[in-house]
Each structure stands twice: as C-alpha cells, then as structure tokens.
C-alpha atoms as a PDB file:
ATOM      1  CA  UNK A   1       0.000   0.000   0.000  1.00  0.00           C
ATOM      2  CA  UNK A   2       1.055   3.331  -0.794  1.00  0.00           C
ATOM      3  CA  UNK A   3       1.603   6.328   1.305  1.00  0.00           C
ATOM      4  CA  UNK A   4      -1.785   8.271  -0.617  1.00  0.00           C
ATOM      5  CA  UNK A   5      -3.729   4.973  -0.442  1.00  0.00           C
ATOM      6  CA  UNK A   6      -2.615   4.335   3.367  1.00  0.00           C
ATOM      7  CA  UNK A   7      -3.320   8.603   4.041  1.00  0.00           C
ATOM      8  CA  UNK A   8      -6.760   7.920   1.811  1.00  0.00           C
ATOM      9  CA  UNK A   9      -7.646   5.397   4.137  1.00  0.00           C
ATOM     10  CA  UNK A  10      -7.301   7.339   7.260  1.00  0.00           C
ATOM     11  CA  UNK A  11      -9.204  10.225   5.745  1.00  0.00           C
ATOM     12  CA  UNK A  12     -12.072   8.256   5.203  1.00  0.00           C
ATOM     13  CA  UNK A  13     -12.287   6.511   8.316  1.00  0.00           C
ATOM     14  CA  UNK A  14     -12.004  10.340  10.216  1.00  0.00           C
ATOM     15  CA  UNK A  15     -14.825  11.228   7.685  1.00  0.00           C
ATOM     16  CA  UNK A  16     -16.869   7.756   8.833  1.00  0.00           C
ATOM     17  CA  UNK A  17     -16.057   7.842  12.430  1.00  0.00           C
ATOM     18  CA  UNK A  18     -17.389  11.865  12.816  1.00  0.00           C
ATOM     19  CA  UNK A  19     -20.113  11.099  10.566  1.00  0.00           C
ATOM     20  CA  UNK A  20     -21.537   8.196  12.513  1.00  0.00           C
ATOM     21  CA  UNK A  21     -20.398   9.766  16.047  1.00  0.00           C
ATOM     22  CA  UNK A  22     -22.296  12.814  15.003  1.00  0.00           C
ATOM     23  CA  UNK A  23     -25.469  11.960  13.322  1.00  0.00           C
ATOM     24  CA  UNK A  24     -27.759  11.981  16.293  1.00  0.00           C
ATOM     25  CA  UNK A  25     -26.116  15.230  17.538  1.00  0.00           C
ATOM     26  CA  UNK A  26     -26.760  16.734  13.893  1.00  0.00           C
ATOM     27  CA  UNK A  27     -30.173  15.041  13.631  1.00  0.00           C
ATOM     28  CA  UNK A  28     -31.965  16.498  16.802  1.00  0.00           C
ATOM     29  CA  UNK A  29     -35.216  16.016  17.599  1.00  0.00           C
ATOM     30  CA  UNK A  30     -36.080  15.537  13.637  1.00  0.00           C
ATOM     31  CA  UNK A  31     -36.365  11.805  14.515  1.00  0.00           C
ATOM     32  CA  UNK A  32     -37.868  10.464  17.458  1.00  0.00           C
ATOM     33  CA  UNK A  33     -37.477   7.010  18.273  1.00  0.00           C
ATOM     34  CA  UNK A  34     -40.866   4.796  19.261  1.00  0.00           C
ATOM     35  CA  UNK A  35     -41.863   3.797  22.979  1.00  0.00           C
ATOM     36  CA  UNK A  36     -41.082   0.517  22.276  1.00  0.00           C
ATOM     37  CA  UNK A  37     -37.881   1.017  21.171  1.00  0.00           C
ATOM     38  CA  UNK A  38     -36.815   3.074  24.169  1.00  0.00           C
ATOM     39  CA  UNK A  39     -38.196   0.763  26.279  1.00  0.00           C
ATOM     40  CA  UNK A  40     -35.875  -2.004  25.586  1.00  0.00           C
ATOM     41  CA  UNK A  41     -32.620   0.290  25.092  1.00  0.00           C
ATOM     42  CA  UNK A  42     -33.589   0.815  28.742  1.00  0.00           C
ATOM     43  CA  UNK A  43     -31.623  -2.997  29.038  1.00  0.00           C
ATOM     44  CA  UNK A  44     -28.580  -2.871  26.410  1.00  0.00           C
ATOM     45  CA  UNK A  45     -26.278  -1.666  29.263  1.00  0.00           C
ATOM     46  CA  UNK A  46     -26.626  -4.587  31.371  1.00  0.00           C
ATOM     47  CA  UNK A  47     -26.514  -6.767  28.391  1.00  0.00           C
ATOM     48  CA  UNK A  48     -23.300  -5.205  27.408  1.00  0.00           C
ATOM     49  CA  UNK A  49     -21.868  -5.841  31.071  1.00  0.00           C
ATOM     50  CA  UNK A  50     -23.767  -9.539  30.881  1.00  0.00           C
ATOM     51  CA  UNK A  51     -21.799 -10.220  27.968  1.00  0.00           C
ATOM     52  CA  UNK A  52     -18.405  -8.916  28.927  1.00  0.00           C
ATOM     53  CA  UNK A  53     -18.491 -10.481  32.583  1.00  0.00           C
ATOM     54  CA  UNK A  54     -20.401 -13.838  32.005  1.00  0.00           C
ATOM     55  CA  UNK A  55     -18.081 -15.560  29.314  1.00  0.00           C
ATOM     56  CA  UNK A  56     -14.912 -14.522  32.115  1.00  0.00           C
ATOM     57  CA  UNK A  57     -16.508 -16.124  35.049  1.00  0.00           C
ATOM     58  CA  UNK A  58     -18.487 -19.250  33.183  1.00  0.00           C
ATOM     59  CA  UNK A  59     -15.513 -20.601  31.067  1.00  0.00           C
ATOM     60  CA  UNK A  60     -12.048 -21.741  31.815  1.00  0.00           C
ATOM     61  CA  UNK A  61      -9.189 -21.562  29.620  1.00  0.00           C
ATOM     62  CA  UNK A  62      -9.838 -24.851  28.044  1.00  0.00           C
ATOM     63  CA  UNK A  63     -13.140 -22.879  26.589  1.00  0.00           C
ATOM     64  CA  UNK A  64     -15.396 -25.270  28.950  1.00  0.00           C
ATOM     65  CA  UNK A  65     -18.137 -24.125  30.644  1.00  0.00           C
ATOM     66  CA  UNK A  66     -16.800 -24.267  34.379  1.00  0.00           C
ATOM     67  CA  UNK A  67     -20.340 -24.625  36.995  1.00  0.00           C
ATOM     68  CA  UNK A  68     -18.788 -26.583  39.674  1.00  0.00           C
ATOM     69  CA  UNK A  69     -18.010 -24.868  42.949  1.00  0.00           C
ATOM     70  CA  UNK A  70     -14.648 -25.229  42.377  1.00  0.00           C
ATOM     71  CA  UNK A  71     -14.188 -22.031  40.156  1.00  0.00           C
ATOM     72  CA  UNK A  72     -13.643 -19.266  42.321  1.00  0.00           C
ATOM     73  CA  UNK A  73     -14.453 -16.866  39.847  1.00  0.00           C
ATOM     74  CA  UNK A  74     -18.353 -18.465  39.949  1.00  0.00           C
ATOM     75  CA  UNK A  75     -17.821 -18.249  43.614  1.00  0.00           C
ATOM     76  CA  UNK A  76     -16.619 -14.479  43.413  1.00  0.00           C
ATOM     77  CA  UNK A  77     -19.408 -13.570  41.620  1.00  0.00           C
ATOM     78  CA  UNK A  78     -21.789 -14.424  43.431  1.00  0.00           C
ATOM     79  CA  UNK A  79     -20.753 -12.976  46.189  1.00  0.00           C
ATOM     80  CA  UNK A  80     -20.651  -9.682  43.946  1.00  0.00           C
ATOM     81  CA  UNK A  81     -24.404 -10.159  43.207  1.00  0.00           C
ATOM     82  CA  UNK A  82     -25.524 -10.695  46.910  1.00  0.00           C
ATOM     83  CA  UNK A  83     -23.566  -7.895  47.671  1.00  0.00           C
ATOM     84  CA  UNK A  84     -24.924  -5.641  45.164  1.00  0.00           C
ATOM     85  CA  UNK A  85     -28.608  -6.528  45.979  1.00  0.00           C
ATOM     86  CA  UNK A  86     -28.002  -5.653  49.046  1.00  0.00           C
ATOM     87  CA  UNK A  87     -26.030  -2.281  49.135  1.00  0.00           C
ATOM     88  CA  UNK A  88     -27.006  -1.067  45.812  1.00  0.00           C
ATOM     89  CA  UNK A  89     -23.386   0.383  45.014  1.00  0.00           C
ATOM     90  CA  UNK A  90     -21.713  -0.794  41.729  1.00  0.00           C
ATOM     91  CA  UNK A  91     -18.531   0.510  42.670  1.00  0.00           C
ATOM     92  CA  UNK A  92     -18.473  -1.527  46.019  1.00  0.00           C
ATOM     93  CA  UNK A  93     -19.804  -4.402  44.541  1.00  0.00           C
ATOM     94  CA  UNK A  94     -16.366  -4.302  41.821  1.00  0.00           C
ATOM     95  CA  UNK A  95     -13.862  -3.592  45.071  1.00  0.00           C
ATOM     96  CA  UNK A  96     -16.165  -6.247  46.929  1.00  0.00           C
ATOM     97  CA  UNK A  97     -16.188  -9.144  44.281  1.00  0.00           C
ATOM     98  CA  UNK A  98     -12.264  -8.538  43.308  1.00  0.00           C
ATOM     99  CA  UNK A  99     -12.063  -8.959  47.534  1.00  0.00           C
ATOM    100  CA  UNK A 100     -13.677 -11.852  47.275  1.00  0.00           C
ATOM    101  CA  UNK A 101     -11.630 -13.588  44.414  1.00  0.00           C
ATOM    102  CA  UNK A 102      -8.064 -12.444  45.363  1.00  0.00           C
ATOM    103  CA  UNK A 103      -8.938 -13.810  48.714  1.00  0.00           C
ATOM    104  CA  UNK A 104      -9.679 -17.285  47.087  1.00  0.00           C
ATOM    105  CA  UNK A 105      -6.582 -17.476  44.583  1.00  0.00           C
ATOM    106  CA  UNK A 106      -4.488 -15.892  47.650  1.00  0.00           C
ATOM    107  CA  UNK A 107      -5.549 -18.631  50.432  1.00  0.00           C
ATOM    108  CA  UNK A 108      -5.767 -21.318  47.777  1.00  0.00           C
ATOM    109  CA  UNK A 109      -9.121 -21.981  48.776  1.00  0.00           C
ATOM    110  CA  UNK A 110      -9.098 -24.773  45.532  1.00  0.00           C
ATOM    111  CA  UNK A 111      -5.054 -25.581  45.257  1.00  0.00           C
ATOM    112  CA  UNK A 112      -2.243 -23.576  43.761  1.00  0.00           C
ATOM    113  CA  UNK A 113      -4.194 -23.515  39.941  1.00  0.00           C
ATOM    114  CA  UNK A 114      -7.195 -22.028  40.538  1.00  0.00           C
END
C-alpha cells in the first residue's frame, strides 16, 4: 500500500467515524425514536456488562463451561451479586467481588491452579 492509499484510508475513516459519532447530535429532535424502542434500550447496558463479565466467570481456559463450585471466579461472583442486591453500590460491589476472588486465589481456597 502506498503512502496516498494508506493517508486515503485514514481520511475516510475520520470522515466515517465523525459522521456516525455525530449523526444523532446533527439530527436532533427531527427523529424520534418509538416507545417501544426506548423501552428495551432501557436494558442494552446490562446486556453489554452480561456479555463482557459472564463468558470470564463461566468458562475456563480450556473454553469449557466451568459450573462446579470449584471455580472461584463463579464463587466471586456471586458474592458480587448478593452484595450488590443488598447495598445497591456498583462501585463496592467491583472492590467487593475482586475482595472476594483475590482472597480465594491468595488462600488457595481450591489448590495452587485455581
């Protein structure tokens, strides 16, 4: 690739990336987006954070789906959840469940390669 096609490249991606970033911004209120519709965007951050956090605690490195109560991430996490329902706090419920797992991996709660 040359230096214009590798500099043509960029441009257009700058062009893409502020066109998409800015549409809504340049759009307004011209379009409103249904009930419905804003109704269930109401959920797509805690199925982002579902789909970051779940695949980390549920599978080991082999890719297999780790339920036992041997995985102390499984263990940490729940912890995090009852913790959460009851305080409320997301940002004590991270400190709390990262607590919760070092002390497991530290105290070798399930041997040295857990």
């Amino acid at each position: 690739m040359s230096d214009w096609e590798m500099w043509a490249v960029i441009g257009v991606l700058c062009v893409a990336t502020a066109a998409t970033r800015s549409s809504f911004w340049m759009i307004g209120h011209r379009v409103s987006i249904p009930p419905r519709v804003q109704e269930m965007l109401r959920y797509a951050p805690a199925c982002a954070l579902v789909a970051i956090v779940a695949p980390d605690i549920l599978v080991d490195g082999q890719g297999q789906v780790q339920l036992a109560l041997a995985n102390p991430k499984l263990l940490a996490g729940a912890a995090a959840l009852g913790f959460y329902l009851w305080r409320r706090s997301m940002l004590l419920t991270i400190v709390f469940g990262m607590a919760v797992f070092t002390l497991l991996r530290v105290l070798h709660v399930f041997g040295p390669s857990a």
